[in-house]
C-alpha atoms as a PDB file:
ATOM      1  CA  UNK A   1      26.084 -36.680 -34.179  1.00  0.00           C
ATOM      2  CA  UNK A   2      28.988 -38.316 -32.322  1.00  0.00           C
ATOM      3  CA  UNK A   3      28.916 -40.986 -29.406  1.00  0.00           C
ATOM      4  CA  UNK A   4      29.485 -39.721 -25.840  1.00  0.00           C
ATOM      5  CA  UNK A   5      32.453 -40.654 -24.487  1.00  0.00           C
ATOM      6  CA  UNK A   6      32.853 -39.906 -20.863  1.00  0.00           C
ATOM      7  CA  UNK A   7      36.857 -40.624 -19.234  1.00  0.00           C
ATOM      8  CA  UNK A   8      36.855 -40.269 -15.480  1.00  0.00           C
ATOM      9  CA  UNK A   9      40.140 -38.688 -13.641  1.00  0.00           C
ATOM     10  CA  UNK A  10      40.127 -38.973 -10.047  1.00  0.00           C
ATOM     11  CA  UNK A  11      41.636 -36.302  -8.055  1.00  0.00           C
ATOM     12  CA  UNK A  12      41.371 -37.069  -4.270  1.00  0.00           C
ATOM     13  CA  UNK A  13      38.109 -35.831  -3.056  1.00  0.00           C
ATOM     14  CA  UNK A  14      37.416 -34.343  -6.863  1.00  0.00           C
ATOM     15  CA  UNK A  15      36.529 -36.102 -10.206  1.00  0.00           C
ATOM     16  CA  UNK A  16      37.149 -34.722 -13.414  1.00  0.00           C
ATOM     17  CA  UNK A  17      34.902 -36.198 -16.294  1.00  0.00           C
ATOM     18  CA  UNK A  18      35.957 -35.170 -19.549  1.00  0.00           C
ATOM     19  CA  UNK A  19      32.685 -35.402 -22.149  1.00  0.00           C
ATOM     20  CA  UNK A  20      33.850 -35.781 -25.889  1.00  0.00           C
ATOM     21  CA  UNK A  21      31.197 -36.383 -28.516  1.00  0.00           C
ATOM     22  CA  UNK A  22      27.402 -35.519 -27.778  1.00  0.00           C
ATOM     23  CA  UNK A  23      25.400 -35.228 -24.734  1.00  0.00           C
ATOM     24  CA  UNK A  24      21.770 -36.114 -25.798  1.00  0.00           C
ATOM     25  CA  UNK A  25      18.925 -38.054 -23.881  1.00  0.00           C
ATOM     26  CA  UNK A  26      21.056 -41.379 -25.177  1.00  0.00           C
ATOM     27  CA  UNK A  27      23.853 -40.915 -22.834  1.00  0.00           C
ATOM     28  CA  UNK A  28      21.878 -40.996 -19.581  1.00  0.00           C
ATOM     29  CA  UNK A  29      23.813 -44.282 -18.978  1.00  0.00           C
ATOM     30  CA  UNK A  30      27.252 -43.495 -19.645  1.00  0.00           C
ATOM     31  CA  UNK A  31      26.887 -39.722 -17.987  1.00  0.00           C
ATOM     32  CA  UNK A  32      25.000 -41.374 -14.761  1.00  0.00           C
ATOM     33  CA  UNK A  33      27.422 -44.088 -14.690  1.00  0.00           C
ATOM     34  CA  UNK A  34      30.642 -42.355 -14.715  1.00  0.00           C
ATOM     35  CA  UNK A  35      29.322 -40.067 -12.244  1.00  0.00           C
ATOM     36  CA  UNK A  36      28.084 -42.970  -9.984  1.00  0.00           C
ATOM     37  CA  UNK A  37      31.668 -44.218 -10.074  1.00  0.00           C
ATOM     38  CA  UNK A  38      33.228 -40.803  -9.237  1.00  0.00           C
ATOM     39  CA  UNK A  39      31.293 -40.814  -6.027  1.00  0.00           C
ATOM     40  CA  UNK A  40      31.814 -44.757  -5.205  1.00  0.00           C
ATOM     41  CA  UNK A  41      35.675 -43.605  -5.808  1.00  0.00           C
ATOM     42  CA  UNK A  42      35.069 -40.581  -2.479  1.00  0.00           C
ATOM     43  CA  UNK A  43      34.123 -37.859  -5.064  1.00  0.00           C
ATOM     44  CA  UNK A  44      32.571 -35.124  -3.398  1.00  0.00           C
ATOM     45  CA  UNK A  45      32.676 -32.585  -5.872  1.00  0.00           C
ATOM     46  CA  UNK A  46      33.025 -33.125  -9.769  1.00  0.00           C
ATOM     47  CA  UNK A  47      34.228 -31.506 -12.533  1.00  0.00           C
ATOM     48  CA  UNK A  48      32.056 -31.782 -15.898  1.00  0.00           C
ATOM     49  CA  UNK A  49      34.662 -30.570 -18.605  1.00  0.00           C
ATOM     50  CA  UNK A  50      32.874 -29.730 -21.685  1.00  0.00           C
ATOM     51  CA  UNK A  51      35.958 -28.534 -23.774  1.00  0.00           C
ATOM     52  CA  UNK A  52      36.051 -31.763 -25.960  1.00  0.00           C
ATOM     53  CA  UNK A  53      31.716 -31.158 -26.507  1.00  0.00           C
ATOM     54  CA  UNK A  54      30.650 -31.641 -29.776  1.00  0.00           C
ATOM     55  CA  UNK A  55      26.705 -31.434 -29.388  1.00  0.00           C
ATOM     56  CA  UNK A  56      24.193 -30.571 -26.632  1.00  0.00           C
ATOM     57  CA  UNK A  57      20.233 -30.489 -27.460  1.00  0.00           C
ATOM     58  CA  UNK A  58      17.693 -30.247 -24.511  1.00  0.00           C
ATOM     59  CA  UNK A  59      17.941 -34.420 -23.889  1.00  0.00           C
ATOM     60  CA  UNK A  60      21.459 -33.864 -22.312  1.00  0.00           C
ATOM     61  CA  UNK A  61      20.249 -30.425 -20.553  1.00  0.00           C
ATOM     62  CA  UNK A  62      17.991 -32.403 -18.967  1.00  0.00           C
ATOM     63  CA  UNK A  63      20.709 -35.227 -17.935  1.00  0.00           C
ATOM     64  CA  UNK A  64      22.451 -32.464 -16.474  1.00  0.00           C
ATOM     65  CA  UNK A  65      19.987 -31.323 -14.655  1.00  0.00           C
ATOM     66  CA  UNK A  66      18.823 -34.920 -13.217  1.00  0.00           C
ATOM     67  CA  UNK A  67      22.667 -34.690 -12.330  1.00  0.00           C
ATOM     68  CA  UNK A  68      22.767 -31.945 -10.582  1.00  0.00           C
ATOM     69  CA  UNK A  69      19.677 -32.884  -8.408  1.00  0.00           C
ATOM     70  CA  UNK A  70      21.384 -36.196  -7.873  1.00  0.00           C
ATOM     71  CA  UNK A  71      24.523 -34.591  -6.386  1.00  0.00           C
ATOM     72  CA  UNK A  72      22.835 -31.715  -4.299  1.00  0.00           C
ATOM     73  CA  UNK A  73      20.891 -34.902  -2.758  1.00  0.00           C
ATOM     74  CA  UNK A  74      24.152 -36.767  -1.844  1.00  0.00           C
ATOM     75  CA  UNK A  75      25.719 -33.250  -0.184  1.00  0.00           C
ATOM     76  CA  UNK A  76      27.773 -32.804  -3.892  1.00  0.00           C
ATOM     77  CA  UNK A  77      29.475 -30.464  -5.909  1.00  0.00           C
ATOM     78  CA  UNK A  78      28.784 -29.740  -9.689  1.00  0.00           C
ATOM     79  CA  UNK A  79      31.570 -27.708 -11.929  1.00  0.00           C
ATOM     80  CA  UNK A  80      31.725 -26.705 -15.133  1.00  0.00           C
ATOM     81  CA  UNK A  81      34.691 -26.045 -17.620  1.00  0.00           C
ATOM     82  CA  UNK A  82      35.450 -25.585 -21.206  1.00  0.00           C
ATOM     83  CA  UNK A  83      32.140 -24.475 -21.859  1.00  0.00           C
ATOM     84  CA  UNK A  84      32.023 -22.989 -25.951  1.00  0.00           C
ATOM     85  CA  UNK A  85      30.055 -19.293 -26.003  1.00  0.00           C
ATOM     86  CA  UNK A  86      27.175 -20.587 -26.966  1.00  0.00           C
ATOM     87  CA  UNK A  87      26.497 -23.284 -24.379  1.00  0.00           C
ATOM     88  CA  UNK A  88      27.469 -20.332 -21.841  1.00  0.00           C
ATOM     89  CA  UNK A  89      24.503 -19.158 -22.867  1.00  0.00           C
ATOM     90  CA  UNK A  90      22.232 -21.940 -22.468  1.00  0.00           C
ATOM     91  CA  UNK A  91      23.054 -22.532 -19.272  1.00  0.00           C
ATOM     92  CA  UNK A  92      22.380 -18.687 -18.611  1.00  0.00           C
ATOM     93  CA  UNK A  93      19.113 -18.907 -20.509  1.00  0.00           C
ATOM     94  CA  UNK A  94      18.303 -22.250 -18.200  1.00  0.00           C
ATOM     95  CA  UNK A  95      19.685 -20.950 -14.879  1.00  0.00           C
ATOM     96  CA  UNK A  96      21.825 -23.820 -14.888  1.00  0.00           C
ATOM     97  CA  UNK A  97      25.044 -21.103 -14.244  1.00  0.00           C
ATOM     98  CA  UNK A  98      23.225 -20.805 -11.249  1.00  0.00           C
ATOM     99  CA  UNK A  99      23.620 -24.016  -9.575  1.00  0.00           C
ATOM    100  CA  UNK A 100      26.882 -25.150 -11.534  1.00  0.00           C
ATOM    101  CA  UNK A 101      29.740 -23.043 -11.573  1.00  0.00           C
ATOM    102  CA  UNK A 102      31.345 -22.507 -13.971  1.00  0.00           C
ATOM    103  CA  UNK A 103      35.242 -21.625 -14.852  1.00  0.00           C
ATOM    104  CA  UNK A 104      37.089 -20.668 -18.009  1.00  0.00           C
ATOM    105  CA  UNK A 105      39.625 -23.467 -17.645  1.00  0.00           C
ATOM    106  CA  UNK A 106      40.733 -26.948 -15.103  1.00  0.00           C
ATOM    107  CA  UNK A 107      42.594 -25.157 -12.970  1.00  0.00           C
ATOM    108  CA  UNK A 108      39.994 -22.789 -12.071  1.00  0.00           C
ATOM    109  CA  UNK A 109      37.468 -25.158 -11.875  1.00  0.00           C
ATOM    110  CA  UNK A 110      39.737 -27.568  -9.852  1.00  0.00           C
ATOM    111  CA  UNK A 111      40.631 -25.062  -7.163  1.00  0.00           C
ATOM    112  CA  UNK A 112      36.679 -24.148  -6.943  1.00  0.00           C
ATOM    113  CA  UNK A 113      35.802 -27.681  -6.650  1.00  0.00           C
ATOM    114  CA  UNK A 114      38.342 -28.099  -3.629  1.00  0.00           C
ATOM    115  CA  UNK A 115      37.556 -24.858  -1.781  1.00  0.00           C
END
């Protein structure tokens, strides 16, 4: 397993974090605190772009999901990107597709995130 690295790119009214490494129950500060700073930067919509992922196990499902109830509380926007195959299909097999989009590349994702 790999440290999470989380780089924040703002965008106007849309924040792009870019998750290398792993996403486990360990990077509930670094995932929560990027995101925090997103939305303290006018975020209302951000993009979680998983194409640099190494790692996911149910710690960092759970992150994203404490996420996700954290931005539909604030009137936010999830979207997801540069998901692999198989964490496609986690987040069909937890419903998560159904409250975070999610788009086959940025550019997709961006323009969903601004609509």
């Amino acid at each position: 397993m790999s440290a999470t690295v989380i780089e924040l790119d703002q965008d106007g009214a849309a924040s792009i974090l870019r998750i290398k490494g792993d996403i486990t129950s360990a990077s509930e500060a670094d995932l929560m605190a990027a995101y925090g700073l997103a939305v303290e930067n006018g975020a209302t919509a951000v993009i979680l772009d998983f194409s640099e992922l190494e790692y996911m196990n149910s710690g960092g499902i759970g992150l994203l999901v404490t996420l996700l109830v954290r931005a539909q509380r604030s009137g936010g926007k999830l979207v997801a990107t540069g998901l692999s195959e198989h964490y496609r299909q986690i987040f069909e097999l937890t419903r998560l597709d159904e409250a975070i989009e999610i788009h086959d590349d940025a550019d997709a994702a961006m323009a969903a995130a601004t609509a």
